[in-house]
PDB file of N, CA and C in Angstrom:
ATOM      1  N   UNK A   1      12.836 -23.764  43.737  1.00  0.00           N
ATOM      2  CA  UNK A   1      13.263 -22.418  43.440  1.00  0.00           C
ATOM      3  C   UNK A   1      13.707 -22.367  41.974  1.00  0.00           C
ATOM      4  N   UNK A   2      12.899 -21.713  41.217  1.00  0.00           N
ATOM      5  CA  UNK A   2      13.753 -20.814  39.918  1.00  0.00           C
ATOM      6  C   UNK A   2      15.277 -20.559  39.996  1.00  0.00           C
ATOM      7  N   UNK A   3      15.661 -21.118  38.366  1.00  0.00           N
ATOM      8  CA  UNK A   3      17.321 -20.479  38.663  1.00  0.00           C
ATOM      9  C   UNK A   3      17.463 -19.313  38.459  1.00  0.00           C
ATOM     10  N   UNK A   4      18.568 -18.669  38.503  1.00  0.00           N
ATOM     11  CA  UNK A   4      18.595 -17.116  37.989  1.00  0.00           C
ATOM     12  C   UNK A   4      18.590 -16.739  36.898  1.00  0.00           C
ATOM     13  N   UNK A   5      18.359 -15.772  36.290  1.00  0.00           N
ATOM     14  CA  UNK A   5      18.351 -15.654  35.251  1.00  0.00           C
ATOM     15  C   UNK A   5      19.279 -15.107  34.583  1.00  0.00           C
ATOM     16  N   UNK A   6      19.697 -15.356  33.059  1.00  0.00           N
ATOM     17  CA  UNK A   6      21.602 -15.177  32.478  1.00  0.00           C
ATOM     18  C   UNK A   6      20.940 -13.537  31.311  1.00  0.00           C
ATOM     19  N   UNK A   7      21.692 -13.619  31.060  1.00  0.00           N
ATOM     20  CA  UNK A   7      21.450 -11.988  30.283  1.00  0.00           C
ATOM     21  C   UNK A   7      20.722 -12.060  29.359  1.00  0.00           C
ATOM     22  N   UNK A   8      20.598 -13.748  28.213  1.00  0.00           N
ATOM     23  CA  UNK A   8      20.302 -14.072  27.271  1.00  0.00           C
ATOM     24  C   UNK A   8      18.746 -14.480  27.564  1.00  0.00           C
ATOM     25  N   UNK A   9      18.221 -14.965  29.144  1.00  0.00           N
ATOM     26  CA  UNK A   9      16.837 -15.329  29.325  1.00  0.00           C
ATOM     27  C   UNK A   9      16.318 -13.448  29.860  1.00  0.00           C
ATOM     28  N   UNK A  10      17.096 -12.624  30.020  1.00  0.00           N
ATOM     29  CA  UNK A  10      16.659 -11.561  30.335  1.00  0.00           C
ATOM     30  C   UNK A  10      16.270 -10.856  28.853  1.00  0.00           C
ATOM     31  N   UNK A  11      17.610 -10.506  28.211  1.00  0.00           N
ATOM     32  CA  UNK A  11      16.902 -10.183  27.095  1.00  0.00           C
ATOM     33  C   UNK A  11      15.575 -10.640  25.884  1.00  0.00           C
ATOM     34  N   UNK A  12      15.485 -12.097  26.042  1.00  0.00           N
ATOM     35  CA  UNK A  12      14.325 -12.979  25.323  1.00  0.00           C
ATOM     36  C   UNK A  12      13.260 -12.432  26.298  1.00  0.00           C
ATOM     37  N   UNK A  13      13.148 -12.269  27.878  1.00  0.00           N
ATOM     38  CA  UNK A  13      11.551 -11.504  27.980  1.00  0.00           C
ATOM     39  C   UNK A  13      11.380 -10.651  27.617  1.00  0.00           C
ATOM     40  N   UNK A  14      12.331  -9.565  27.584  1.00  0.00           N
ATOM     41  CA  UNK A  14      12.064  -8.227  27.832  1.00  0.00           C
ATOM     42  C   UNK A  14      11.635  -7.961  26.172  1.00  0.00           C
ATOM     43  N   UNK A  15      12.636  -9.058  25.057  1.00  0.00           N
ATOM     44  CA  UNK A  15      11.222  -8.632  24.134  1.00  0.00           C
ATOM     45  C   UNK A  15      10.073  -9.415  23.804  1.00  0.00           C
ATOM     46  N   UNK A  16       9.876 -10.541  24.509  1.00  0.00           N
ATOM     47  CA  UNK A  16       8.534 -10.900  24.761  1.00  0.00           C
ATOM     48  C   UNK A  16       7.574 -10.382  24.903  1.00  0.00           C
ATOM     49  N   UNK A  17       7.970  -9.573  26.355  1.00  0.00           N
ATOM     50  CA  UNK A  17       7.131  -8.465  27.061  1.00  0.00           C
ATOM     51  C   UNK A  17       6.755  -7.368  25.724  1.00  0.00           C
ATOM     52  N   UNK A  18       7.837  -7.022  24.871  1.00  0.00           N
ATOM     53  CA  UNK A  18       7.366  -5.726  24.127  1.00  0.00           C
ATOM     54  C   UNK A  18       6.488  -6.180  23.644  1.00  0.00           C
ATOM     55  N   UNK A  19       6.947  -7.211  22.542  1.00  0.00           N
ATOM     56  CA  UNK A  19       5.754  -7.824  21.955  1.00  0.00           C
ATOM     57  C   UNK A  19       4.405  -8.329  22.315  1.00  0.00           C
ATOM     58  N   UNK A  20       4.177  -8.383  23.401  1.00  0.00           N
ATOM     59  CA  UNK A  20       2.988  -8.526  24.379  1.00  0.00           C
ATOM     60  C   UNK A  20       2.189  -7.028  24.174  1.00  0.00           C
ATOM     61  N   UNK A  21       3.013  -6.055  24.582  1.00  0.00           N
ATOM     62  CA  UNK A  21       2.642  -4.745  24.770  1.00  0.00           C
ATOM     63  C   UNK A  21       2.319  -4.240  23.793  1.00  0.00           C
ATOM     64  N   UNK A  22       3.122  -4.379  23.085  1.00  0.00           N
ATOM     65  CA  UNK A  22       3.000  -3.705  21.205  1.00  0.00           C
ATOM     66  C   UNK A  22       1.386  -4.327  20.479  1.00  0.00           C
ATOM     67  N   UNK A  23       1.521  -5.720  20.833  1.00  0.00           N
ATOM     68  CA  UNK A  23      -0.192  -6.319  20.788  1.00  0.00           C
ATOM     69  C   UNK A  23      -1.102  -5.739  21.010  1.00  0.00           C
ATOM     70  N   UNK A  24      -1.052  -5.620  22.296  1.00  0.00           N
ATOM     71  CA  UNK A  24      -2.026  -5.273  23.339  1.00  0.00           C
ATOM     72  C   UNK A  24      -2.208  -3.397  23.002  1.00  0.00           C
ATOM     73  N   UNK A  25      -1.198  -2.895  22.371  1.00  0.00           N
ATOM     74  CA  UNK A  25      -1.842  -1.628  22.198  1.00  0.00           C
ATOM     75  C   UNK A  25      -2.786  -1.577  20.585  1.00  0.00           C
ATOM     76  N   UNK A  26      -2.037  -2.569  20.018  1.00  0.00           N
ATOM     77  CA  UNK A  26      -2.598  -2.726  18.431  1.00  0.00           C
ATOM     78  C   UNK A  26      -3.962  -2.666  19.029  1.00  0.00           C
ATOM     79  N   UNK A  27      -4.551  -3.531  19.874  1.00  0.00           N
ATOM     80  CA  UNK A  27      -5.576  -4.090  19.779  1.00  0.00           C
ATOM     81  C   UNK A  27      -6.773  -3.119  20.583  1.00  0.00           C
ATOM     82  N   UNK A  28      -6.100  -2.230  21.812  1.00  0.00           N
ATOM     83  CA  UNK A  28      -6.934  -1.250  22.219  1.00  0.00           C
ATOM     84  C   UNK A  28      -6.767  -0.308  20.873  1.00  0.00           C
ATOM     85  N   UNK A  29      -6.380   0.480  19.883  1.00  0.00           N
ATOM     86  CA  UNK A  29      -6.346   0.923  18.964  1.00  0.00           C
ATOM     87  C   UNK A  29      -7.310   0.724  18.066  1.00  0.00           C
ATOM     88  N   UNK A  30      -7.325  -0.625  17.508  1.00  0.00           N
ATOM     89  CA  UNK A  30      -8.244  -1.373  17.299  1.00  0.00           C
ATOM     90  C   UNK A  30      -9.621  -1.267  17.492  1.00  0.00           C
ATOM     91  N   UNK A  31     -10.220  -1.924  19.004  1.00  0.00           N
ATOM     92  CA  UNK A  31     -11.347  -1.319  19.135  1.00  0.00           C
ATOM     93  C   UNK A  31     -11.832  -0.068  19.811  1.00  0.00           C
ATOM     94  N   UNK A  32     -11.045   0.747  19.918  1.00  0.00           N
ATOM     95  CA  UNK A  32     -11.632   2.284  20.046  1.00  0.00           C
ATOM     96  C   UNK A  32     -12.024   2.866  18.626  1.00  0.00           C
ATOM     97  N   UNK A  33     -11.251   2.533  17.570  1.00  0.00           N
ATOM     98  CA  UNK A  33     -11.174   3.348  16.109  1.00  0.00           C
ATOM     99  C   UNK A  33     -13.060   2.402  15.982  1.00  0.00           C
ATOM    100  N   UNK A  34     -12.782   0.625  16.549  1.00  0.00           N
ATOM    101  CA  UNK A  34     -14.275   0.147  16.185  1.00  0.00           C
ATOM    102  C   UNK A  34     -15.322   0.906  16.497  1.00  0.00           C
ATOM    103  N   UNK A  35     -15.392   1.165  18.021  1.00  0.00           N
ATOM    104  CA  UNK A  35     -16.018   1.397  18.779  1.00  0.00           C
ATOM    105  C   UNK A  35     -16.465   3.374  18.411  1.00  0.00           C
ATOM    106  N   UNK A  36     -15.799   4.140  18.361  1.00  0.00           N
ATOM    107  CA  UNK A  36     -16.064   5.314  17.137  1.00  0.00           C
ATOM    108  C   UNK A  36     -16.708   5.513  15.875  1.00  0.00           C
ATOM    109  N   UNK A  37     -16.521   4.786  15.046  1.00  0.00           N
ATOM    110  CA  UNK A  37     -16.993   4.673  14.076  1.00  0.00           C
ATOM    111  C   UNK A  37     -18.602   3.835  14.027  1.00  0.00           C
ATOM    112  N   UNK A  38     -18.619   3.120  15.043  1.00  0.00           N
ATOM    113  CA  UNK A  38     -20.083   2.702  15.462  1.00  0.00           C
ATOM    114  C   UNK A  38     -20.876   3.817  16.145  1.00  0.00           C
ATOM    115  N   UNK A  39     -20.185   4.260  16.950  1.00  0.00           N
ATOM    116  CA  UNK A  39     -20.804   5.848  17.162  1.00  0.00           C
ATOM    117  C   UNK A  39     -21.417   7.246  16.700  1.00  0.00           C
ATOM    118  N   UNK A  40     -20.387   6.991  15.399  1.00  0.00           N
ATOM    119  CA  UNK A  40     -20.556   8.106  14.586  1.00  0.00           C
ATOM    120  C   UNK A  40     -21.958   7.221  13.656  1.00  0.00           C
ATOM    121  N   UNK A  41     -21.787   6.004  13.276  1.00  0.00           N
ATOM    122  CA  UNK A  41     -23.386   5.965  12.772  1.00  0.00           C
ATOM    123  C   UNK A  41     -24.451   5.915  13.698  1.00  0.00           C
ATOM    124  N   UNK A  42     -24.469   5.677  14.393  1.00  0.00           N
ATOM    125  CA  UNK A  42     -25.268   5.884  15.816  1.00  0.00           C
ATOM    126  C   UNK A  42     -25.765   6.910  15.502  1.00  0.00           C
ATOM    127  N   UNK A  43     -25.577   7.999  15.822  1.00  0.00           N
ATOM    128  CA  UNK A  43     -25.335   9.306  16.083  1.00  0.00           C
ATOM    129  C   UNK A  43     -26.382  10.070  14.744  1.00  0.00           C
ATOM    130  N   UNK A  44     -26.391   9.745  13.507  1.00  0.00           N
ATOM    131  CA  UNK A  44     -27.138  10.026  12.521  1.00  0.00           C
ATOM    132  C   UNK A  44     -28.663   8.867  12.561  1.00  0.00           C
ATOM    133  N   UNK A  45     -28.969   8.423  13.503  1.00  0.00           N
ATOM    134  CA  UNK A  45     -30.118   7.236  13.722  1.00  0.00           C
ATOM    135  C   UNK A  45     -31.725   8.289  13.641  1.00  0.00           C
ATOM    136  N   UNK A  46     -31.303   9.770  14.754  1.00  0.00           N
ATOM    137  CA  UNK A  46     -32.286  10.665  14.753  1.00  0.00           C
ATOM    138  C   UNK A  46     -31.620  11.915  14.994  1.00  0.00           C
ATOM    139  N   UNK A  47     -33.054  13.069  15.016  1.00  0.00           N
ATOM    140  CA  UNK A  47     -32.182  14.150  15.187  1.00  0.00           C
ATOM    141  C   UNK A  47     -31.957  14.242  16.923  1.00  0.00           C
ATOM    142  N   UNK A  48     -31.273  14.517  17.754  1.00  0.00           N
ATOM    143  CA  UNK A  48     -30.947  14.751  18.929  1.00  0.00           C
ATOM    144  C   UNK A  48     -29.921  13.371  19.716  1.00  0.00           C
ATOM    145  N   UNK A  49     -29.731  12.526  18.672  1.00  0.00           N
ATOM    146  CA  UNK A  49     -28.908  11.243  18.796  1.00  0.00           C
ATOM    147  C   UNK A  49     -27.522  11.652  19.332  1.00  0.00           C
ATOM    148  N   UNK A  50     -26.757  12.562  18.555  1.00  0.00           N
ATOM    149  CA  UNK A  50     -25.619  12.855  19.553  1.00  0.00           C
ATOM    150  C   UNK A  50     -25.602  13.446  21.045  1.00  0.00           C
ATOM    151  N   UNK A  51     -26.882  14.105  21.706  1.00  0.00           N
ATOM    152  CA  UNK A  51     -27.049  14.410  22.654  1.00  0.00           C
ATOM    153  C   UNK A  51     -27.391  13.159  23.522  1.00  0.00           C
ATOM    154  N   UNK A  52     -27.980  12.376  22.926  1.00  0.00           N
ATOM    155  CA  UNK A  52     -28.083  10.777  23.663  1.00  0.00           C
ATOM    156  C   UNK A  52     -27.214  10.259  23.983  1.00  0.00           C
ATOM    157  N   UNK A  53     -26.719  10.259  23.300  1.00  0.00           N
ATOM    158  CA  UNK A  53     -25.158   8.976  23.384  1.00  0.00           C
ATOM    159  C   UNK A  53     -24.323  10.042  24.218  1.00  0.00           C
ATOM    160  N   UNK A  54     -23.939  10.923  23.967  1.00  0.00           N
ATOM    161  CA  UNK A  54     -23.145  11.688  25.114  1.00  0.00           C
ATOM    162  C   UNK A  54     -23.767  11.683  26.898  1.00  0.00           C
ATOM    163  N   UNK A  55     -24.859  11.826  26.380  1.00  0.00           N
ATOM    164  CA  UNK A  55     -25.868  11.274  27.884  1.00  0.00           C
ATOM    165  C   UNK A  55     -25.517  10.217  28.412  1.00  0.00           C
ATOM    166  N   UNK A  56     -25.512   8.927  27.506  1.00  0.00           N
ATOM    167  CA  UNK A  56     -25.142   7.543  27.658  1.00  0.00           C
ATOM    168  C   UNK A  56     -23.895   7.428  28.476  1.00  0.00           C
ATOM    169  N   UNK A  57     -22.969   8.174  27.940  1.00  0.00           N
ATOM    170  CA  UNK A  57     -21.402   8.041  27.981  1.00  0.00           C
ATOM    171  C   UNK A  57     -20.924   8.741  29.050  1.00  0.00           C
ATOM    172  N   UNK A  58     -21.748   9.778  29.308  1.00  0.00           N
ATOM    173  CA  UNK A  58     -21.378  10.919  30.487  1.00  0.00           C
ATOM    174  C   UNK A  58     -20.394  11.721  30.122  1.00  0.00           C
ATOM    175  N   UNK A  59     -20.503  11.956  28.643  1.00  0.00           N
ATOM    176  CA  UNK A  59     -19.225  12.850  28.152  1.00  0.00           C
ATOM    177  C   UNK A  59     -20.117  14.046  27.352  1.00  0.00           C
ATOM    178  N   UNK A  60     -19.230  15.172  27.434  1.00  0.00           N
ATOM    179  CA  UNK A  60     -20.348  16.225  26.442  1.00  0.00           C
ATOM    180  C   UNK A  60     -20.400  15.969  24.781  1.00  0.00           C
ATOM    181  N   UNK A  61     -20.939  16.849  24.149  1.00  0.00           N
ATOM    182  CA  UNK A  61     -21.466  16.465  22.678  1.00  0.00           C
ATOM    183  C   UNK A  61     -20.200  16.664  21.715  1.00  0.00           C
ATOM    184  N   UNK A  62     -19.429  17.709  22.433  1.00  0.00           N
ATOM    185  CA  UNK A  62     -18.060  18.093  21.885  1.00  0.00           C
ATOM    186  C   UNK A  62     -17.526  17.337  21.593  1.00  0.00           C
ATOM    187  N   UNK A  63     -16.935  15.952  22.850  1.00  0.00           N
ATOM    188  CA  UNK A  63     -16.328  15.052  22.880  1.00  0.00           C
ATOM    189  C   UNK A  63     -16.801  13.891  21.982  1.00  0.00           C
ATOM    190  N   UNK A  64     -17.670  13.803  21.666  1.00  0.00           N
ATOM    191  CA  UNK A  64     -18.472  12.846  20.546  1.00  0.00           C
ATOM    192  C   UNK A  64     -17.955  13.172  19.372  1.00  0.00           C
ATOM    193  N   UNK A  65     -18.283  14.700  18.983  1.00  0.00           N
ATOM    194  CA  UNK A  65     -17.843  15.419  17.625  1.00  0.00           C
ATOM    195  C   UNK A  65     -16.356  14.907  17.555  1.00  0.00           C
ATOM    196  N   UNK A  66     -15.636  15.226  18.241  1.00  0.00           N
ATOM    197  CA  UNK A  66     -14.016  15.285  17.920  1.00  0.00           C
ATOM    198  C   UNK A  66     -13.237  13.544  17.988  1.00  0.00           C
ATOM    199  N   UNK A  67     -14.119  13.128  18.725  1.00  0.00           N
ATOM    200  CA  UNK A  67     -13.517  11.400  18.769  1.00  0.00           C
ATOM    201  C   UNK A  67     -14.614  10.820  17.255  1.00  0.00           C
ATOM    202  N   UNK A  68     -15.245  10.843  17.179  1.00  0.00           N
ATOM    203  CA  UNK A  68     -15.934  10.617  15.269  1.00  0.00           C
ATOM    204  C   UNK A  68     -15.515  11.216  14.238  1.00  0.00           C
ATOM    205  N   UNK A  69     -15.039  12.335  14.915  1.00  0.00           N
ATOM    206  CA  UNK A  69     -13.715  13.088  13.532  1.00  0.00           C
ATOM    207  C   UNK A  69     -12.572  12.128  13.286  1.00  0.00           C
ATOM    208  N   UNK A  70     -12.371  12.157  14.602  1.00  0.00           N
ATOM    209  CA  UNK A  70     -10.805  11.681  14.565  1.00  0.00           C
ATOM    210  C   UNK A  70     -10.533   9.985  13.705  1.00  0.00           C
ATOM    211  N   UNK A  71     -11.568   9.233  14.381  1.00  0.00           N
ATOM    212  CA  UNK A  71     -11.658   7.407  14.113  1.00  0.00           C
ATOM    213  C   UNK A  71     -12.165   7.172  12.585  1.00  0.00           C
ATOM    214  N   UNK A  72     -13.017   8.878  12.230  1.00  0.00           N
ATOM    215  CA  UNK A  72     -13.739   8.525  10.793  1.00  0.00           C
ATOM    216  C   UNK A  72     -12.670   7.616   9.931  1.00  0.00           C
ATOM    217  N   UNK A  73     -13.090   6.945   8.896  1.00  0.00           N
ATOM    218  CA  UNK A  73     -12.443   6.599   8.257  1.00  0.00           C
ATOM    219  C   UNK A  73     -12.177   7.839   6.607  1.00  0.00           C
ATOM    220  N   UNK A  74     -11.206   7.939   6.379  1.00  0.00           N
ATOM    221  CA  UNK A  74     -10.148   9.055   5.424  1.00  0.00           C
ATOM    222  C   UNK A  74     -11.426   9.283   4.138  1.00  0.00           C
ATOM    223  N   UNK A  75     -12.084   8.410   3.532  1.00  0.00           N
ATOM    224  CA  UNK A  75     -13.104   8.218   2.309  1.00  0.00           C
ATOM    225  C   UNK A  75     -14.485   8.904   2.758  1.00  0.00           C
ATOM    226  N   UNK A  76     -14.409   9.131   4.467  1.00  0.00           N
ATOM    227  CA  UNK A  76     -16.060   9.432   4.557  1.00  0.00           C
ATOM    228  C   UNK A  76     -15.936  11.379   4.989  1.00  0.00           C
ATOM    229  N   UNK A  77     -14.496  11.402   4.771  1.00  0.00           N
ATOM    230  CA  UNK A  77     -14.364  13.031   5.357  1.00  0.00           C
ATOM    231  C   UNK A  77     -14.789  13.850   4.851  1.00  0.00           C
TER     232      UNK A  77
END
């Protein structure tokens, strides 16, 4: 059996844990902004390409437009 735990092993997870979390969101952040911006060149490959990839995705063309706005990077606006 595990001993119990004192206030000082409680507080050391709990910011373990953040720091776990705080990672782990860096990193979905991360590759969605990737994963967008691969899209948005995608998307200029032909003409009717954003209607593809929204096909692909099962999302409408709208939703393409506004998530490639958003991830663009600030220099290509």
């Amino acid at each position: 059996m595990t001993p119990r735990p004192d206030d000082q092993a409680r507080a050391e997870l709990r910011a373990l844990v953040a720091k776990a979390s705080q990672r782990r969101e860096q990193e979905h952040e991360r590759t969605e902004t990737e994963f967008w911006q691969e899209i948005d060149r995608l998307q200029s490959r032909y003409h009717g390409a954003q209607q593809d990839i929204a096909d692909a995705l099962d999302v409408k063309r709208n939703q393409i437009l506004r998530q490639t706005k958003r991830y663009r990077p600030a220099d290509q606006d």
